[in-house]
Protein backbone atom coordinates (compact mmCIF):
# COMPACT_ATOMS: atom_id res chain seq x y z
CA UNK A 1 1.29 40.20 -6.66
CA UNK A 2 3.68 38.89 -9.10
CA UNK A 3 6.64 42.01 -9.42
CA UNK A 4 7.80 42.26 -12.90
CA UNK A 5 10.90 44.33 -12.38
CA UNK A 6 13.21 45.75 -9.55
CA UNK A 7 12.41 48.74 -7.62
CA UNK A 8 13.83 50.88 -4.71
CA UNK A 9 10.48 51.75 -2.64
CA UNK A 10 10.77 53.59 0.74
CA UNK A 11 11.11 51.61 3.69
CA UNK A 12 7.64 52.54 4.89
CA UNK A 13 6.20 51.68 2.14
CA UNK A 14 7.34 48.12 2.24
CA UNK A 15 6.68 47.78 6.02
CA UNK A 16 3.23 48.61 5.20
CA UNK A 17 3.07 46.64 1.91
CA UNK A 18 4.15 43.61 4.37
CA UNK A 19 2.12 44.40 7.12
CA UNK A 20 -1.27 44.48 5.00
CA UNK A 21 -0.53 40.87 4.03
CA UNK A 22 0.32 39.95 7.52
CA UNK A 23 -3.14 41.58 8.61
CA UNK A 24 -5.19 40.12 5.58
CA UNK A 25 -3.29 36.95 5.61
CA UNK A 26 -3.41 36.60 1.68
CA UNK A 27 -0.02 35.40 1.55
CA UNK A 28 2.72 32.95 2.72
CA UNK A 29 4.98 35.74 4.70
CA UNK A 30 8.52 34.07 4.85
CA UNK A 31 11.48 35.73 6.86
CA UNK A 32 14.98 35.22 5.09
CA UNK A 33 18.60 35.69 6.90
CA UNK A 34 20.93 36.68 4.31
CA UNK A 35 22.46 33.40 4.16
CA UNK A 36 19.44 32.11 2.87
CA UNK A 37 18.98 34.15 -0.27
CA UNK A 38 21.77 32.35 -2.70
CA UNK A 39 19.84 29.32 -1.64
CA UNK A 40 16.47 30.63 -2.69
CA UNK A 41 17.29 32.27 -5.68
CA UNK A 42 17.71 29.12 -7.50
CA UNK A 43 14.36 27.22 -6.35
CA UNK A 44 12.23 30.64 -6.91
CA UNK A 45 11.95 29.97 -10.74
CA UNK A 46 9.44 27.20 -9.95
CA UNK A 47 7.23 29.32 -8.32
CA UNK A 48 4.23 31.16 -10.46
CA UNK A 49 4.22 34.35 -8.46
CA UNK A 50 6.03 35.69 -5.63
CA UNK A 51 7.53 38.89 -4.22
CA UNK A 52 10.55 40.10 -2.36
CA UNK A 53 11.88 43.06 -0.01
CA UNK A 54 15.15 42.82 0.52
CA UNK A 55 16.80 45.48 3.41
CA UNK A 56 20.35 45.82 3.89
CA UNK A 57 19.57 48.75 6.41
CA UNK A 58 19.07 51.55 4.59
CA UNK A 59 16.12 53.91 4.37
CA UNK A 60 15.15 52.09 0.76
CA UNK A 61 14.12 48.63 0.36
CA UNK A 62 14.52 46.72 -2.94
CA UNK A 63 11.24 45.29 -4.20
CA UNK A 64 12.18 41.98 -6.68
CA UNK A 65 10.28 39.59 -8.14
CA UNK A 66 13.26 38.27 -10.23
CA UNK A 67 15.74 35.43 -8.42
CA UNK A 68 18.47 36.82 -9.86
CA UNK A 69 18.47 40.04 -7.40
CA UNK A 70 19.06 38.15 -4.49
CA UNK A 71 22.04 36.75 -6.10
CA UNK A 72 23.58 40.08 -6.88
CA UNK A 73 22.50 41.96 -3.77
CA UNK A 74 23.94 39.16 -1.63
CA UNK A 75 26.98 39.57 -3.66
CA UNK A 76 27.02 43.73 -2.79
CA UNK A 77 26.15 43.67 0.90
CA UNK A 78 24.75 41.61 3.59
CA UNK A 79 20.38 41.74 2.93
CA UNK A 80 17.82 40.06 5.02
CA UNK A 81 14.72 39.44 3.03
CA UNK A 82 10.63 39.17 3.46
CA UNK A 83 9.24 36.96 1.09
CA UNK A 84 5.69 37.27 -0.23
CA UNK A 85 3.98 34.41 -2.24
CA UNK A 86 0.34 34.08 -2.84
CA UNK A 87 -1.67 31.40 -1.36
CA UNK A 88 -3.09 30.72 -4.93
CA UNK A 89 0.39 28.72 -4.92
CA UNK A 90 0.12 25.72 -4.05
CA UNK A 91 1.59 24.25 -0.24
CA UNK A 92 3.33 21.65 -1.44
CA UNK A 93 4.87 23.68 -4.72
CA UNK A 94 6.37 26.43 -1.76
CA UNK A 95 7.46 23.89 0.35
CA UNK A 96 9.82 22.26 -2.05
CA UNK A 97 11.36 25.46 -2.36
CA UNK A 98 11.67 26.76 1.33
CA UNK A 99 12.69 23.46 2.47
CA UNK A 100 10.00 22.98 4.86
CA UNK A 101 6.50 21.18 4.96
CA UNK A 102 3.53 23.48 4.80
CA UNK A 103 -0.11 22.81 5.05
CA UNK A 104 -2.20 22.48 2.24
CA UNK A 105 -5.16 23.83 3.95
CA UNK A 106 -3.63 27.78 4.23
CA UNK A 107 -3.26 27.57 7.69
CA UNK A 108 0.55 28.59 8.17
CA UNK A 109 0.74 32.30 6.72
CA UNK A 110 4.46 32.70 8.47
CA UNK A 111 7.49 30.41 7.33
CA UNK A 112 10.37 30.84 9.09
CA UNK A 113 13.55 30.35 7.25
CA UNK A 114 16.90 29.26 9.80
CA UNK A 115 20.67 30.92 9.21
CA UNK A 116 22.70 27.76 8.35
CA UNK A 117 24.56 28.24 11.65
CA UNK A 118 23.39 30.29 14.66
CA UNK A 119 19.82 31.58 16.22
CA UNK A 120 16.60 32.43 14.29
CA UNK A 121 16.84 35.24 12.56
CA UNK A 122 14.36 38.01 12.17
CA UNK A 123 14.90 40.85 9.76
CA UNK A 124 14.03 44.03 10.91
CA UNK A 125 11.70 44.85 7.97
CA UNK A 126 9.55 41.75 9.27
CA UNK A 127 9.26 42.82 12.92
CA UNK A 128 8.98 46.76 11.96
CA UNK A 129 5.84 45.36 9.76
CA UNK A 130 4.45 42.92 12.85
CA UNK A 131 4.44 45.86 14.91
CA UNK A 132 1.46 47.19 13.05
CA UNK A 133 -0.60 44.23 12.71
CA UNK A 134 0.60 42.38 16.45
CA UNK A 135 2.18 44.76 18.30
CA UNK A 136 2.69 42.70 21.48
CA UNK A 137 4.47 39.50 19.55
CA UNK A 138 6.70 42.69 17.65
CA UNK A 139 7.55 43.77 21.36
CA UNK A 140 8.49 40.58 22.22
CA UNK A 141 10.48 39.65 18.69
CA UNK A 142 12.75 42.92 19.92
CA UNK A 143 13.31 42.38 23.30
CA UNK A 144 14.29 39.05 23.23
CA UNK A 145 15.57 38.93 19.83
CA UNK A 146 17.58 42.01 19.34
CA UNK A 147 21.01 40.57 18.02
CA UNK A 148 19.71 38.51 15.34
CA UNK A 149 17.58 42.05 13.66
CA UNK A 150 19.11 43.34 10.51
């Protein structure tokens, strides 16, 4: 899982690159507002592996596995983000840098990361990749959440 570099990958491709680790529940699947992703960039470094799709609402999502892309994308446009990391990382080494207090036993696969200010947030890439693995929950994500999607 760990992404060496930065590529542009179709937007399918990384709904269905997300949606596959929804589905097979391999991963920690964390949902980023864009005022989140200065914030992570500089905790990321301490984790072993991890991934990132970052969509500012284009038909190309950028694919990182370096913390310094979030810096500069945030810098060029506003960019919600879906996180990957491996459960092979530890809980408690994630949960230093999201913030948040995860269970060591794998049982939380989605981590929810708030705006500073203002309602959940939940980027469009996330809910366009739910929709393949939960339709229903998607449905409900988009009808009752449709001013905070990217």
């Amino acid at each position: 899982m760990p992404i060496a570099t930065n590529e542009l990958i179709d937007r399918d491709t990384a709904v269905q690159q997300i949606a596959a680790h929804i589905a097979d529940r391999d991963a920690y699947v964390i949902t980023t507002p864009p005022d989140a992703l200065p914030r992570l960039s500089r905790s990321l470094e301490n984790l072993s592996s991890w991934g990132a799709y970052l969509d500012s609402g284009t038909p190309v999502v950028l694919r990182t596995g370096r913390a310094g892309a979030l810096l500069v994308v945030d810098m060029l446009m506003e960019t919600a983000g879906v996180l990957v990391v491996p459960k092979t990382v530890p809980a408690a080494e994630l949960g230093k840098v999201v913030g948040q207090d995860i269970p060591a036993d794998g049982s939380q696969d989605l981590v929810v990361l708030m705006p500073r200010e203002g309602p959940i947030f939940w980027p469009l890439l996330f809910v366009d990749a739910l929709e393949i693995v939960d339709p229903a929950v998607a449905a409900t994500l988009r009808a009752n959440h449709i001013p905070n999607l990217n």
